[in-house]
C-alpha atoms as a PDB file:
ATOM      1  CA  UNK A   1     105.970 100.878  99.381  1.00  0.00           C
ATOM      2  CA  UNK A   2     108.270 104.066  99.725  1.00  0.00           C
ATOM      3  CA  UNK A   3     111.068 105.202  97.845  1.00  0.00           C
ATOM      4  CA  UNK A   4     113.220 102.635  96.818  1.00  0.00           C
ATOM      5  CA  UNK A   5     111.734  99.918  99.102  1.00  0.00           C
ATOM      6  CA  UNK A   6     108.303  97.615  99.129  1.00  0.00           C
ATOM      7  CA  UNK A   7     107.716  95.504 101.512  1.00  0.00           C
ATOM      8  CA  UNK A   8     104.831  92.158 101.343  1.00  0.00           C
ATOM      9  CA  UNK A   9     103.647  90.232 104.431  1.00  0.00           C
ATOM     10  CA  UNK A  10     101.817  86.838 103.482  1.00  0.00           C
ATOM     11  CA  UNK A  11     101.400  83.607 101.606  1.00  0.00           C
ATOM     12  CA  UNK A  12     103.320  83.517  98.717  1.00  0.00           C
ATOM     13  CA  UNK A  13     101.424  82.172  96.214  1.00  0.00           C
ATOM     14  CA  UNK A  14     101.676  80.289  92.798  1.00  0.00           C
ATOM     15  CA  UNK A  15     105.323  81.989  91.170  1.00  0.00           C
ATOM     16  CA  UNK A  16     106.846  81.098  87.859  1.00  0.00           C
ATOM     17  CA  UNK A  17     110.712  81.400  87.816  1.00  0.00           C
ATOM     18  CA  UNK A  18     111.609  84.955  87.356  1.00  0.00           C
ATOM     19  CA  UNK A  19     114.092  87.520  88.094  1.00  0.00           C
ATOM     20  CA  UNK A  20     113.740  91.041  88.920  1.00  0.00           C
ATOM     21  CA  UNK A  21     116.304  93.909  89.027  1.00  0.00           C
ATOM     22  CA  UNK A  22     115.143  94.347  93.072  1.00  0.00           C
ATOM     23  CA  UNK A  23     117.425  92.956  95.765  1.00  0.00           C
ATOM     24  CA  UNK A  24     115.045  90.810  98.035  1.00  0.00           C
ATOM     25  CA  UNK A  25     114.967  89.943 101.093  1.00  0.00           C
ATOM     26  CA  UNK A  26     112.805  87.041 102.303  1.00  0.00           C
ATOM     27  CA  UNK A  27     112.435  85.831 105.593  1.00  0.00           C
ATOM     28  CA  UNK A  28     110.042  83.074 106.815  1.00  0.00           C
ATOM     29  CA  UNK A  29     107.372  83.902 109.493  1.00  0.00           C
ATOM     30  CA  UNK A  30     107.282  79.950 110.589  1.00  0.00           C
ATOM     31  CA  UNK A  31     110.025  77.413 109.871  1.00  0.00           C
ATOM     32  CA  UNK A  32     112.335  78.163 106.855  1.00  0.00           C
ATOM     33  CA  UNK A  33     111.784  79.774 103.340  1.00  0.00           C
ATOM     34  CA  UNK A  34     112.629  77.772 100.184  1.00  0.00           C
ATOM     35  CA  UNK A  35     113.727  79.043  97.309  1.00  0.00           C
ATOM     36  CA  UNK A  36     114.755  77.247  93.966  1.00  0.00           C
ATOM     37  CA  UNK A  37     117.708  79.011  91.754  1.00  0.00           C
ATOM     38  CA  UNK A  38     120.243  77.571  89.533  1.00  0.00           C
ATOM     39  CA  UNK A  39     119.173  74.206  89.966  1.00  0.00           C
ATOM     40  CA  UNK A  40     119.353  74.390  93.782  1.00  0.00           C
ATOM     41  CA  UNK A  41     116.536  74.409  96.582  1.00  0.00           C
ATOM     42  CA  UNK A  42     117.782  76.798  99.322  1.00  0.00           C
ATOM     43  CA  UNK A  43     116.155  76.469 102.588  1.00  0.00           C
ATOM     44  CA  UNK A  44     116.827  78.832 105.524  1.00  0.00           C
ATOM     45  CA  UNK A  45     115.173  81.628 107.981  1.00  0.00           C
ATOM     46  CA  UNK A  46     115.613  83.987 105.420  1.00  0.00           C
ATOM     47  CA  UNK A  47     117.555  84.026 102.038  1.00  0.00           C
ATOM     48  CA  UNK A  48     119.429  87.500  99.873  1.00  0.00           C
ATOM     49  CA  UNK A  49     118.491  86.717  96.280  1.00  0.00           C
ATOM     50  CA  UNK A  50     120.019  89.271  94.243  1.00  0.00           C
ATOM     51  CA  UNK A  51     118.999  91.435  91.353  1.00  0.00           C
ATOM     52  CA  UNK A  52     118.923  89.665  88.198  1.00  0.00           C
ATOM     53  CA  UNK A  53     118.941  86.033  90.032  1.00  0.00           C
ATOM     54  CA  UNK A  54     116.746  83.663  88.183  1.00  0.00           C
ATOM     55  CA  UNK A  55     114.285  82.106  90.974  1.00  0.00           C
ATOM     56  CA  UNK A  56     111.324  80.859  92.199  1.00  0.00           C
ATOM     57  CA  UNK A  57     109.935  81.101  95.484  1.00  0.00           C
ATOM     58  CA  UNK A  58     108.297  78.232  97.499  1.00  0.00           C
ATOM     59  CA  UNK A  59     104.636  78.490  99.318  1.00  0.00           C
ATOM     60  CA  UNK A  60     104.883  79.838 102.713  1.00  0.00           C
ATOM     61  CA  UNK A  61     104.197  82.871 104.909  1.00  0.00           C
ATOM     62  CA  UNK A  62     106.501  85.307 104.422  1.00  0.00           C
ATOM     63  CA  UNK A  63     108.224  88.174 104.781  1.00  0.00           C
ATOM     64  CA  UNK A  64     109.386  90.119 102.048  1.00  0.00           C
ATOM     65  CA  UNK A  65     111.452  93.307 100.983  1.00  0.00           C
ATOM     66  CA  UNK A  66     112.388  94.443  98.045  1.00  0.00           C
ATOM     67  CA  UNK A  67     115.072  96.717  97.437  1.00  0.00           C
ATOM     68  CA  UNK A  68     116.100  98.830  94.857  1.00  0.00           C
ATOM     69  CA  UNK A  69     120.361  98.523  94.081  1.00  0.00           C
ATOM     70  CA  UNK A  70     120.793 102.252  94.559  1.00  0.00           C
ATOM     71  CA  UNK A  71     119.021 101.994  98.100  1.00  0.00           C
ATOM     72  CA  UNK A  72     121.438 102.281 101.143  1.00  0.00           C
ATOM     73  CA  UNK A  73     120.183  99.823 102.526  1.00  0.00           C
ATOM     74  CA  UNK A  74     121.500  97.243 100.278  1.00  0.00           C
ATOM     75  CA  UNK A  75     125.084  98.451 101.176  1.00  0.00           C
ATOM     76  CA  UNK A  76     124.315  98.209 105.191  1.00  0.00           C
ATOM     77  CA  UNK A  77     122.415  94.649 104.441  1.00  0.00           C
ATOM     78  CA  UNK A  78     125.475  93.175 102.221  1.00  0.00           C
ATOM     79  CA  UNK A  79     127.761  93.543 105.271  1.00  0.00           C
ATOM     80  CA  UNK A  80     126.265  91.212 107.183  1.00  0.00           C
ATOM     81  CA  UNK A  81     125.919  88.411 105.199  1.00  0.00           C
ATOM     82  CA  UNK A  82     128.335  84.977 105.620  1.00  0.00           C
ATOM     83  CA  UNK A  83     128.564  84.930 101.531  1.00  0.00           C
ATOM     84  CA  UNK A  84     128.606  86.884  99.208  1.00  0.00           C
ATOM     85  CA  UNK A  85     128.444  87.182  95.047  1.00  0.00           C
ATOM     86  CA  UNK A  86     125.653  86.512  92.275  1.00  0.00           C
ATOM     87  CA  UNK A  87     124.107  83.425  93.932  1.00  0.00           C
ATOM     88  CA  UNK A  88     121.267  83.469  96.975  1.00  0.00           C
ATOM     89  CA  UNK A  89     122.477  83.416 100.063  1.00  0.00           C
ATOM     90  CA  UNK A  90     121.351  82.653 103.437  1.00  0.00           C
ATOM     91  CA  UNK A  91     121.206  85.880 105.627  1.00  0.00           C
ATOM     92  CA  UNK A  92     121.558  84.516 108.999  1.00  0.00           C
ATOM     93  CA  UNK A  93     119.122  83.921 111.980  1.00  0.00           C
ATOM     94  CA  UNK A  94     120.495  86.687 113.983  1.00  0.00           C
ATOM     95  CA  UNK A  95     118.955  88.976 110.683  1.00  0.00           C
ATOM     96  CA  UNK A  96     115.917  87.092 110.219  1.00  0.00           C
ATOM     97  CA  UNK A  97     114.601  87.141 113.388  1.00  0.00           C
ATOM     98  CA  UNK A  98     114.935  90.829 113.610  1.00  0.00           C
ATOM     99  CA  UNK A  99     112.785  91.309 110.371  1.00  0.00           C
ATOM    100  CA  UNK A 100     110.197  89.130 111.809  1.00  0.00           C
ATOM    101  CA  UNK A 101     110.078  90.974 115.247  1.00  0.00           C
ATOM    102  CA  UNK A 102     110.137  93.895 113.403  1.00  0.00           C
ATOM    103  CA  UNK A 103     107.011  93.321 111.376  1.00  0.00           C
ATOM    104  CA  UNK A 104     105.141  91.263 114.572  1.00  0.00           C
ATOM    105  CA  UNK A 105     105.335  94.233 116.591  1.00  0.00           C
ATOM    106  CA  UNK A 106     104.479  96.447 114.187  1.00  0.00           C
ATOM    107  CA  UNK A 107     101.108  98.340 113.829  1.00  0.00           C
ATOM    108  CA  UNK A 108     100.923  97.999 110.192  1.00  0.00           C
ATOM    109  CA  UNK A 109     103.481  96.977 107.942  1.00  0.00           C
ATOM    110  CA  UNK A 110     103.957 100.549 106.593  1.00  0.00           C
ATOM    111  CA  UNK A 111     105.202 101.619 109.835  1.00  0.00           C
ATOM    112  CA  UNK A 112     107.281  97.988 110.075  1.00  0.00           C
ATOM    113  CA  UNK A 113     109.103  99.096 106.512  1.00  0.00           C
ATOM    114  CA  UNK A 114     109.781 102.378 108.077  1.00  0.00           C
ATOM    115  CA  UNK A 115     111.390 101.011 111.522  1.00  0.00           C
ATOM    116  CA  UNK A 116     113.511  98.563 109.656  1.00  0.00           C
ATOM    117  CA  UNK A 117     114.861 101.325 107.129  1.00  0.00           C
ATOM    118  CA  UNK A 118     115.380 103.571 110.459  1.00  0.00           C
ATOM    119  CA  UNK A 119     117.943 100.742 112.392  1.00  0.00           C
ATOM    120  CA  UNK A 120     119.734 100.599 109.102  1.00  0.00           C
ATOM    121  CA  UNK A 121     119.351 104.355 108.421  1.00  0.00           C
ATOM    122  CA  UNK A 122     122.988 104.993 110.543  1.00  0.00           C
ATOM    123  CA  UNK A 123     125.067 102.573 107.650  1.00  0.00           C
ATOM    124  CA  UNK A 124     123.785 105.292 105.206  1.00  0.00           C
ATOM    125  CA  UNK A 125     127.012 106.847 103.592  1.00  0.00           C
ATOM    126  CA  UNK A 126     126.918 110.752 105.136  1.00  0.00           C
ATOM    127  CA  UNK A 127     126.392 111.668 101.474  1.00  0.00           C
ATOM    128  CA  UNK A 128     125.325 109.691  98.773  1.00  0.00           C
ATOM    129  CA  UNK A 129     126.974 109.946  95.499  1.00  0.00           C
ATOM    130  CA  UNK A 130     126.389 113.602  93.749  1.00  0.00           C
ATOM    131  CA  UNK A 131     126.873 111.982  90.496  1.00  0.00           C
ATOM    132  CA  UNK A 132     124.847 108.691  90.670  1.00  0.00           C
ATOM    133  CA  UNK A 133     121.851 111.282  91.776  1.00  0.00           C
ATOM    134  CA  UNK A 134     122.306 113.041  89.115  1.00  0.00           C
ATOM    135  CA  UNK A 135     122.393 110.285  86.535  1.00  0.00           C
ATOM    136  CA  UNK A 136     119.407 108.613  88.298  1.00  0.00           C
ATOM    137  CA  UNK A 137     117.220 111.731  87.876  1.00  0.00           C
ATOM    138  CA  UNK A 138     117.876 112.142  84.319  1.00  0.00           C
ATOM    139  CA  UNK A 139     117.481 108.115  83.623  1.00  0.00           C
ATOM    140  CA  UNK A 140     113.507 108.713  85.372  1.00  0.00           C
ATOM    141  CA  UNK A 141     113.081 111.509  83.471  1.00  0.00           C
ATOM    142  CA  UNK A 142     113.641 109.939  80.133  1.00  0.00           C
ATOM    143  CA  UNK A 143     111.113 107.359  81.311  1.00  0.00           C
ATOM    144  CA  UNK A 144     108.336 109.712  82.316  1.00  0.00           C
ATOM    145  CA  UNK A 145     109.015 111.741  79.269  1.00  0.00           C
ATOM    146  CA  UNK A 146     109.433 109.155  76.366  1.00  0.00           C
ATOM    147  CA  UNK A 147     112.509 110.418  75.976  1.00  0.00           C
ATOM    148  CA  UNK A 148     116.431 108.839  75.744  1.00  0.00           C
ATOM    149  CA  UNK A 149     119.029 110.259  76.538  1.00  0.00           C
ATOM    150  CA  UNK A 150     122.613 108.932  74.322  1.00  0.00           C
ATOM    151  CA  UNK A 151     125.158 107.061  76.399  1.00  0.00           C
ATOM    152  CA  UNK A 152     127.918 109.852  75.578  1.00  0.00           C
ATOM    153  CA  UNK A 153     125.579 112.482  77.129  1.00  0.00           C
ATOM    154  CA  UNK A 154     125.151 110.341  80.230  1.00  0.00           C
ATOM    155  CA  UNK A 155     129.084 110.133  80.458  1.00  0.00           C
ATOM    156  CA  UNK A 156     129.386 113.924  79.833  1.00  0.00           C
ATOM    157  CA  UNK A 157     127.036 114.280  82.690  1.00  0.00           C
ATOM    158  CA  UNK A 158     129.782 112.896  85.312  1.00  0.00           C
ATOM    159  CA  UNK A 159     132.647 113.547  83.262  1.00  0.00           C
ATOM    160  CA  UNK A 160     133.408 110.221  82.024  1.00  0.00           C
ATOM    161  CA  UNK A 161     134.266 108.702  79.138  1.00  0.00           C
ATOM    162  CA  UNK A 162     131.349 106.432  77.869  1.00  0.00           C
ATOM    163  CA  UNK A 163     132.965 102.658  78.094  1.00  0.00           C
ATOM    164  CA  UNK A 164     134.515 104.402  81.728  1.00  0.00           C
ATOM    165  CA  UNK A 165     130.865 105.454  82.587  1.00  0.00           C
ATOM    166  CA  UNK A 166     129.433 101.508  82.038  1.00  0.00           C
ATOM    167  CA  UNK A 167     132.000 100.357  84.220  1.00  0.00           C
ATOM    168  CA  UNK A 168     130.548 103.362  87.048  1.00  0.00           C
ATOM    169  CA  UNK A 169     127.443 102.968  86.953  1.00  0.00           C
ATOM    170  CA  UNK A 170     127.699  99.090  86.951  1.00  0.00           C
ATOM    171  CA  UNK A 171     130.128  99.273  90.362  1.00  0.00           C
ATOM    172  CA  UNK A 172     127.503 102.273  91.652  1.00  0.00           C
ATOM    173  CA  UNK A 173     124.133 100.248  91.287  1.00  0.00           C
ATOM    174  CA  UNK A 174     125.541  96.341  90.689  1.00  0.00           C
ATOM    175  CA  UNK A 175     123.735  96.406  87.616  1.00  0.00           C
ATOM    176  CA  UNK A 176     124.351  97.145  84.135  1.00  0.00           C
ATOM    177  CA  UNK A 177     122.807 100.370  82.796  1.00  0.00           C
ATOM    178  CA  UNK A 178     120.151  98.801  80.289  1.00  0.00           C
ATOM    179  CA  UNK A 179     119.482  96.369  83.510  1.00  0.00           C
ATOM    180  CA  UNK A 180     118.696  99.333  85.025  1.00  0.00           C
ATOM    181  CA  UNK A 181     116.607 100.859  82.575  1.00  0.00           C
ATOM    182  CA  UNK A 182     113.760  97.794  82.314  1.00  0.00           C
ATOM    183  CA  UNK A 183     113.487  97.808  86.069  1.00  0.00           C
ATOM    184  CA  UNK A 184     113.039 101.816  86.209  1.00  0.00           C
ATOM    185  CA  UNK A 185     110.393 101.019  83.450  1.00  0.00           C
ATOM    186  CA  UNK A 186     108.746  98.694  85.592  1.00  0.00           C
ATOM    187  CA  UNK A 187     108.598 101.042  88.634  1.00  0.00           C
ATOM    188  CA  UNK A 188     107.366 104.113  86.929  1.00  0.00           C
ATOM    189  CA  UNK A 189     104.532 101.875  85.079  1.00  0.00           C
ATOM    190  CA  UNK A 190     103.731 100.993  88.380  1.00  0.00           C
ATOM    191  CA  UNK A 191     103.219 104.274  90.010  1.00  0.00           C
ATOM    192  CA  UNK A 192     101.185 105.261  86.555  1.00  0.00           C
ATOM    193  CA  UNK A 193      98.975 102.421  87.122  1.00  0.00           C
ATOM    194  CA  UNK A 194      97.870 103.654  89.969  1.00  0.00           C
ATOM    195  CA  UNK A 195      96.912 106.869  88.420  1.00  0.00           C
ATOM    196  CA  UNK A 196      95.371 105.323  85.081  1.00  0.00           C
ATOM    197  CA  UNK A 197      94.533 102.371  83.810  1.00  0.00           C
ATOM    198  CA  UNK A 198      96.825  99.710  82.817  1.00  0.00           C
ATOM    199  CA  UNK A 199      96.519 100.446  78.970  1.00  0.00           C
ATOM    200  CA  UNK A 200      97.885 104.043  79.415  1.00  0.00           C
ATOM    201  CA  UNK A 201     100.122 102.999  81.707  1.00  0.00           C
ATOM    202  CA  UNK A 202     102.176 100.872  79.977  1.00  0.00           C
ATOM    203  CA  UNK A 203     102.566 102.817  76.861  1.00  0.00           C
ATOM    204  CA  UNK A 204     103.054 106.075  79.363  1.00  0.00           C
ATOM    205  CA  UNK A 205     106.441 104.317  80.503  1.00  0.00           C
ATOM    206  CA  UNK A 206     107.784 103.115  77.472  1.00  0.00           C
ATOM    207  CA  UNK A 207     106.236  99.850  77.237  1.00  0.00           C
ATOM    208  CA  UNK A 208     104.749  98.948  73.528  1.00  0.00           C
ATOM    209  CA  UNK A 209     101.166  98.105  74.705  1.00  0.00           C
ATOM    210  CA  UNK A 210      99.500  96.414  77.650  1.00  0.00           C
ATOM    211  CA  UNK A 211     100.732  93.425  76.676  1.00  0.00           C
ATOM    212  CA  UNK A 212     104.138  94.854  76.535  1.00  0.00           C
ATOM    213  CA  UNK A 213     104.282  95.521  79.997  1.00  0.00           C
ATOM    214  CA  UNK A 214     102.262  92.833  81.509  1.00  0.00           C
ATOM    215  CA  UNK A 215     104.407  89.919  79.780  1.00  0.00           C
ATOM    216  CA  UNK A 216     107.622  92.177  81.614  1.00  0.00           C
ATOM    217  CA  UNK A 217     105.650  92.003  85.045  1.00  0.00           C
ATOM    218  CA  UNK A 218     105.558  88.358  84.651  1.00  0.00           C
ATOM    219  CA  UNK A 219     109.086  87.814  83.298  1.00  0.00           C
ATOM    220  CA  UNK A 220     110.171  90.187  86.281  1.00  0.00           C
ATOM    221  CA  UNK A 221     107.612  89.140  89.607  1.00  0.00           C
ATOM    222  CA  UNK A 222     106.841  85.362  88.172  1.00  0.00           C
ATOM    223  CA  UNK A 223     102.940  86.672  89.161  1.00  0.00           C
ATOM    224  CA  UNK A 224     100.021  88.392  86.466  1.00  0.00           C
ATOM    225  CA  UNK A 225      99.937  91.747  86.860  1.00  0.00           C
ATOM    226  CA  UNK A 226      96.127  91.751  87.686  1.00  0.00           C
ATOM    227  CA  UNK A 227      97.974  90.795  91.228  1.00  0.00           C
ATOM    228  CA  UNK A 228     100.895  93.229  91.173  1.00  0.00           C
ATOM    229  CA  UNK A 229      98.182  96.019  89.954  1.00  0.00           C
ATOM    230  CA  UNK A 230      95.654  94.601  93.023  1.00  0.00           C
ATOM    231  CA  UNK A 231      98.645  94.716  95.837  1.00  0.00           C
ATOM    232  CA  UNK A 232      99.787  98.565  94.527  1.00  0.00           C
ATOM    233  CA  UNK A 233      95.762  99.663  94.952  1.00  0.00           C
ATOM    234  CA  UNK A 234      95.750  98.428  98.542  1.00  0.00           C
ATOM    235  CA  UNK A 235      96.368 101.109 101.063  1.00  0.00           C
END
């Protein structure tokens, strides 16, 4: 994992249907990679299922990224698919097969993460959004802090008016702000956990109790979070 971007390499294993608020990418290492979602079974090299997309993943080894909507990457990666819209989508073999190369020859797949960000890294806007930062840093902040900050104070932030500042941060992030907010929750619990135990964790980032957040880890990776809490331990 690095900022804005986690990457698995593996089987995947026994999934319920869930959705996340992560663009992924998911690319087969042999054959095709299935993946059921409104009633349909996709099959293909490697599929875009985006953020908020109800799915469930078939067994196979894969590869995986996961991308946050305010990564630039998901701009650069959007380009280049054949469709486009709320619905998965295949990304094309030309795609695929450089992911796979990518994490083959790699020595680890830290460094593979890192080399795929890199060939992308040229897409990246020359400067990101000032006020999307901005807003981003305070939305964290109210996480780590147990704090909330109003929707009018957000808007005065950027100079918007609040129903104008919805609209924003919706075409900014292609999610709606409270969207937005559970998945921040999820990633800040996540970098607690690794710093406490689960208990503290949860209720650290704004989750009720353990249960809280483990039933939202579920709902959100279709896995227990014994196994998302495992995965973030290993180095």
């Amino acid at each position: 994992m690095s900022v804005g971007i986690g990457a698995f390499l593996g089987t995947s294993g026994d999934n319920k249907p869930h959705k996340h608020w992560a663009h992924q990418l998911v690319v087969a290492l042999n054959g095709e990679v299935e993946v059921a979602a409104s009633g349909t079974l996709y099959r293909d090299a490697g599929l875009w299922i985006p953020a908020g997309a109800l799915h469930q993943l078939g067994h196979g080894e894969v590869a995986s990224l996961y991308i946050d909507p305010t990564h630039y990457l998901c701009a650069a990666l959007l380009t280049l698919f054949p469709y486009s819209g709320e619905s998965v989508s295949p990304i094309g073999k030309a795609l695929a097969t450089e992911l796979v190369s990518c994490v083959s020859s790699a020595d680890n797949l830290q460094s593979a993460l890192q080399a795929f960000q890199a060939r992308y890294r040229q897409d990246k806007k020359q400067d990101a959004d000032n006020r999307l930062n901005r807003i981003l840093s305070r939305l964290k902040q109210d996480v780590t802090t147990g704090t909330n900050t109003p929707l009018y104070q957000l808007a005065e932030l950027v100079c918007l008016s609040p129903s104008r500042f919805s609209h924003w941060f919706s075409e900014q992030t292609g999610l709606p702000l409270r969207s937005y907010k559970k998945w921040l929750k999820l990633l800040v619990g996540f970098e607690l956990a690794r710093q406490m135990p689960l208990a503290a964790a949860a209720t650290t980032a704004g989750f009720s109790d353990q249960a809280h957040f483990c039933r939202s880890i579920t709902q959100a990776f279709g896995v227990s979070s014994t196994t998302i809490v495992k995965l973030l331990s290993e180095e």
